[in-house]
Structures are given as structure tokens and as C-alpha cells.
C-alpha atoms as a PDB file:
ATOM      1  CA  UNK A   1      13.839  13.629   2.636  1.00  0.00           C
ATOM      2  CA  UNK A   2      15.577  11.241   5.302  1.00  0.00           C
ATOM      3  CA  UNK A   3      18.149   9.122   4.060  1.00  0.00           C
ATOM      4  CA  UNK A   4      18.604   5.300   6.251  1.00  0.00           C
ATOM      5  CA  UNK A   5      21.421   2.896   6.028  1.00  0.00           C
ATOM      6  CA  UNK A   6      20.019  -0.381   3.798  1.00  0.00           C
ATOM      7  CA  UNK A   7      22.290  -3.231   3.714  1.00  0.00           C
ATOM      8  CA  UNK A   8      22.210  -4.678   0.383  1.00  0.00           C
ATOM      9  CA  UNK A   9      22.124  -8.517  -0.542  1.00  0.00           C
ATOM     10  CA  UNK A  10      25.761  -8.241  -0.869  1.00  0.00           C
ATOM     11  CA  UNK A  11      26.241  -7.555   3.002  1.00  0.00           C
ATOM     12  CA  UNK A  12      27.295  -4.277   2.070  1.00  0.00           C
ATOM     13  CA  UNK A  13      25.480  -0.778   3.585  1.00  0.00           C
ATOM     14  CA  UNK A  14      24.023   1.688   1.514  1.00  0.00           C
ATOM     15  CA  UNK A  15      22.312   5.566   2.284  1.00  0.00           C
ATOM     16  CA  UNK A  16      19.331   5.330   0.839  1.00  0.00           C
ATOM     17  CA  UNK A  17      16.442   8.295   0.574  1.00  0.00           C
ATOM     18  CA  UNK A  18      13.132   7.869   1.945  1.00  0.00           C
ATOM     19  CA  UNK A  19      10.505  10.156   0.713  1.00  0.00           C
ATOM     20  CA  UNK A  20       7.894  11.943   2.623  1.00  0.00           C
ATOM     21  CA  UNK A  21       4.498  10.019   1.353  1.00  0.00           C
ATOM     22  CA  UNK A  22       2.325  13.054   0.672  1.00  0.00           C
ATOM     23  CA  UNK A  23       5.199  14.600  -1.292  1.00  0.00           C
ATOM     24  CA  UNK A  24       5.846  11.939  -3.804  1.00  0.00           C
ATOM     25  CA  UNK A  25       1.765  12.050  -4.594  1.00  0.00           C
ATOM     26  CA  UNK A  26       1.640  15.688  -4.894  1.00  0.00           C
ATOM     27  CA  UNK A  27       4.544  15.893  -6.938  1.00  0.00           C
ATOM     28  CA  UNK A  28       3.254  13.121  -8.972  1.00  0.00           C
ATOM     29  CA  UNK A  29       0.393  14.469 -10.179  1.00  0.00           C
ATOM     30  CA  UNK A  30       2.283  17.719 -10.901  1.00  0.00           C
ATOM     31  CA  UNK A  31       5.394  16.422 -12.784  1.00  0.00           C
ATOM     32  CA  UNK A  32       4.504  16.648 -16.676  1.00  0.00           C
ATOM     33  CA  UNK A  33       6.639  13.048 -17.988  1.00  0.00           C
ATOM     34  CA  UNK A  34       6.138   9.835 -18.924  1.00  0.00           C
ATOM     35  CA  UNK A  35       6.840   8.574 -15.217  1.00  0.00           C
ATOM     36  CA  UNK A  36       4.559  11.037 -13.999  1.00  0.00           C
ATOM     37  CA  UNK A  37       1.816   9.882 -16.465  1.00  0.00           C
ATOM     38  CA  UNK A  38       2.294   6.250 -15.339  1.00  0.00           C
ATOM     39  CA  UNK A  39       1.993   6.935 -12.012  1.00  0.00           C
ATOM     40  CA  UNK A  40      -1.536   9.031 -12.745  1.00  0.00           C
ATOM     41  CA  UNK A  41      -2.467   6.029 -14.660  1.00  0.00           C
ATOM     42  CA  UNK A  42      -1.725   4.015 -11.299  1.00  0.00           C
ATOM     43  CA  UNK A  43      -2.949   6.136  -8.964  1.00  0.00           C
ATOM     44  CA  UNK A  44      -6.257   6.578 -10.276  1.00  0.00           C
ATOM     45  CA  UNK A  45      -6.862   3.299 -10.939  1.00  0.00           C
ATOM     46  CA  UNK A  46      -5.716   2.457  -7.211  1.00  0.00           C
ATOM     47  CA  UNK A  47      -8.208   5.567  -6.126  1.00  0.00           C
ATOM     48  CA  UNK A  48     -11.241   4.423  -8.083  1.00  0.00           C
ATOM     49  CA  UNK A  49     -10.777   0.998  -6.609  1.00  0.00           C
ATOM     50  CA  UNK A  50     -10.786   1.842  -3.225  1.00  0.00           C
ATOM     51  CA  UNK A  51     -14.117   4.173  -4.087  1.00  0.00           C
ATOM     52  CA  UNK A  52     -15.560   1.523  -5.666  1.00  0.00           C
ATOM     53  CA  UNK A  53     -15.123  -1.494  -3.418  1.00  0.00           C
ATOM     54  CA  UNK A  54     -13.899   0.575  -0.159  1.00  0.00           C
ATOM     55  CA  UNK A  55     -10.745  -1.318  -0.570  1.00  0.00           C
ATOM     56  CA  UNK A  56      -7.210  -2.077  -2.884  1.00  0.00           C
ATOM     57  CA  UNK A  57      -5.009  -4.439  -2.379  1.00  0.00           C
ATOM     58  CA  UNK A  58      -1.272  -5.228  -3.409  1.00  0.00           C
ATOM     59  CA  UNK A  59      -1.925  -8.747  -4.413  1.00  0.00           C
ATOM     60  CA  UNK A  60       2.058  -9.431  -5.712  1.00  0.00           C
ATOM     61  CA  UNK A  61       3.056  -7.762  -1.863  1.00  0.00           C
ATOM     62  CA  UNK A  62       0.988 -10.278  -0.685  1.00  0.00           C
ATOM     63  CA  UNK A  63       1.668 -13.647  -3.178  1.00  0.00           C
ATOM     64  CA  UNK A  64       5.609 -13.228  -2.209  1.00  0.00           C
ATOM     65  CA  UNK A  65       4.650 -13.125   1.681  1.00  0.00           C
ATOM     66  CA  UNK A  66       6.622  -9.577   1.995  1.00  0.00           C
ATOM     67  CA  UNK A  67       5.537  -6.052   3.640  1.00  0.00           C
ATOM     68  CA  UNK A  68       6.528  -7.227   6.797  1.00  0.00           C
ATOM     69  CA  UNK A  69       3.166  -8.620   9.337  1.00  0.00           C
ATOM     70  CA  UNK A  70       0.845  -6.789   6.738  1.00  0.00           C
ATOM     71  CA  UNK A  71      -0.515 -10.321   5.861  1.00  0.00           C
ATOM     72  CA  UNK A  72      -1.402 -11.103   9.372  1.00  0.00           C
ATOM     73  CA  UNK A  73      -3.082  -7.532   9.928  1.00  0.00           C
ATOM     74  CA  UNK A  74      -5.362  -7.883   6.825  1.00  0.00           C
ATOM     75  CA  UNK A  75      -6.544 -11.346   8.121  1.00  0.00           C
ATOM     76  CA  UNK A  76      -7.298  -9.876  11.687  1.00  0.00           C
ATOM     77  CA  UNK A  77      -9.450  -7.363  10.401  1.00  0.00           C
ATOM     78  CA  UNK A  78     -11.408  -9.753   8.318  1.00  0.00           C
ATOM     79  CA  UNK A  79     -11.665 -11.741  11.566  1.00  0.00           C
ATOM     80  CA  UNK A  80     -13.120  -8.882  12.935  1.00  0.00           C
ATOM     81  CA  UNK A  81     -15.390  -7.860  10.261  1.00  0.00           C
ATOM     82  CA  UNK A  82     -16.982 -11.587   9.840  1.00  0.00           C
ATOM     83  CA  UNK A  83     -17.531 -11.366  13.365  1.00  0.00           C
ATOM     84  CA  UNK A  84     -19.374  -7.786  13.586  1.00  0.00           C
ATOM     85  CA  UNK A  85     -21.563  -9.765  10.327  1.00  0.00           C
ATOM     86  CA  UNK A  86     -22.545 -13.041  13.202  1.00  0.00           C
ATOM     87  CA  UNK A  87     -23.865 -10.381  15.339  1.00  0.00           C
ATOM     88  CA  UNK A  88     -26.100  -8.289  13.223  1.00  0.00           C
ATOM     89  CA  UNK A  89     -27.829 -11.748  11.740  1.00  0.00           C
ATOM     90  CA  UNK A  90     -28.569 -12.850  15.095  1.00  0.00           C
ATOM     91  CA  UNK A  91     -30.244  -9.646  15.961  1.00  0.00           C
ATOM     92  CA  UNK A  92     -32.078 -10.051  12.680  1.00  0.00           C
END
């Protein structure tokens, strides 16, 4: 646990606790709640996403433009992938 400063809408500063990633998951799956059954539910469905189509996406993150540049990154790596597909069909 690692607590920031967060200033608040109201100008005013705030400690706030940031979680260690791999903690909240573990603990997720372990905690026997509601909250800890909705975030199974989540989870899994997040998982068998990115198993099925090797990818999952936060589509509201990304319809309200925030996340900071992640918009920018996922549109570079498509750049890059489209481009890797041009040179395999001209080999082909």
C-alpha cells in the first residue's frame, strides 16, 4: 500500500491509497462477498476475452478520451500491426 496526494475537483488535496495490482487480484478471488463475487464475474469475463480474441478493451476509458496517452498507444500498435500484415501479402 502507498498512499499519493490527489487533489480533488474542489482544489483541495487528499491521501489517497494505491494498491499493489497483483494484490487486489489475489485477494479478489479469495475474499468470499458480494464485491468479491462481482469482481470474479468481471474478471473472468475480462480473462476469457483476452483468450478468446488475444485482446480486451475498456471501451467507456476510451469513449470519454481518459487513461492518459493510452488512446494514442493503442492506435500505434495497430499502425504497426497493419503494417507487419502489407509485408507478409507482398511476400505472398
Amino acid at each position: 500500500v502507498k498512499e499519493y496526494l490527489t487533489t480533488a475537483a474542489d482544489g483541495k488535496r487528499y491521501k489517497t491509497k494505491y494498491y499493489n495490482l497483483d494484490v487486489i487480484i489475489s485477494v479478489g478471488y479469495r475474499v468470499k462477498s458480494h464485491r468479491g463475487t462481482q469482481f470474479r464475474i468481471w474478471a473472468t469475463q475480462k480473462l476469457k476475452e483476452y483468450l478468446i480474441k488475444g485482446f480486451t478493451m475498456d471501451d467507456e476509458r476510451f469513449k470519454k478520451a481518459g487513461g492518459g496517452n493510452y488512446f494514442d498507444e493503442l492506435l500505434a500498435r495497430i499502425r504497426d500491426i497493419r503494417s507487419s500484415e502489407k509485408v507478409f501479402w507482398r511476400k505472398v
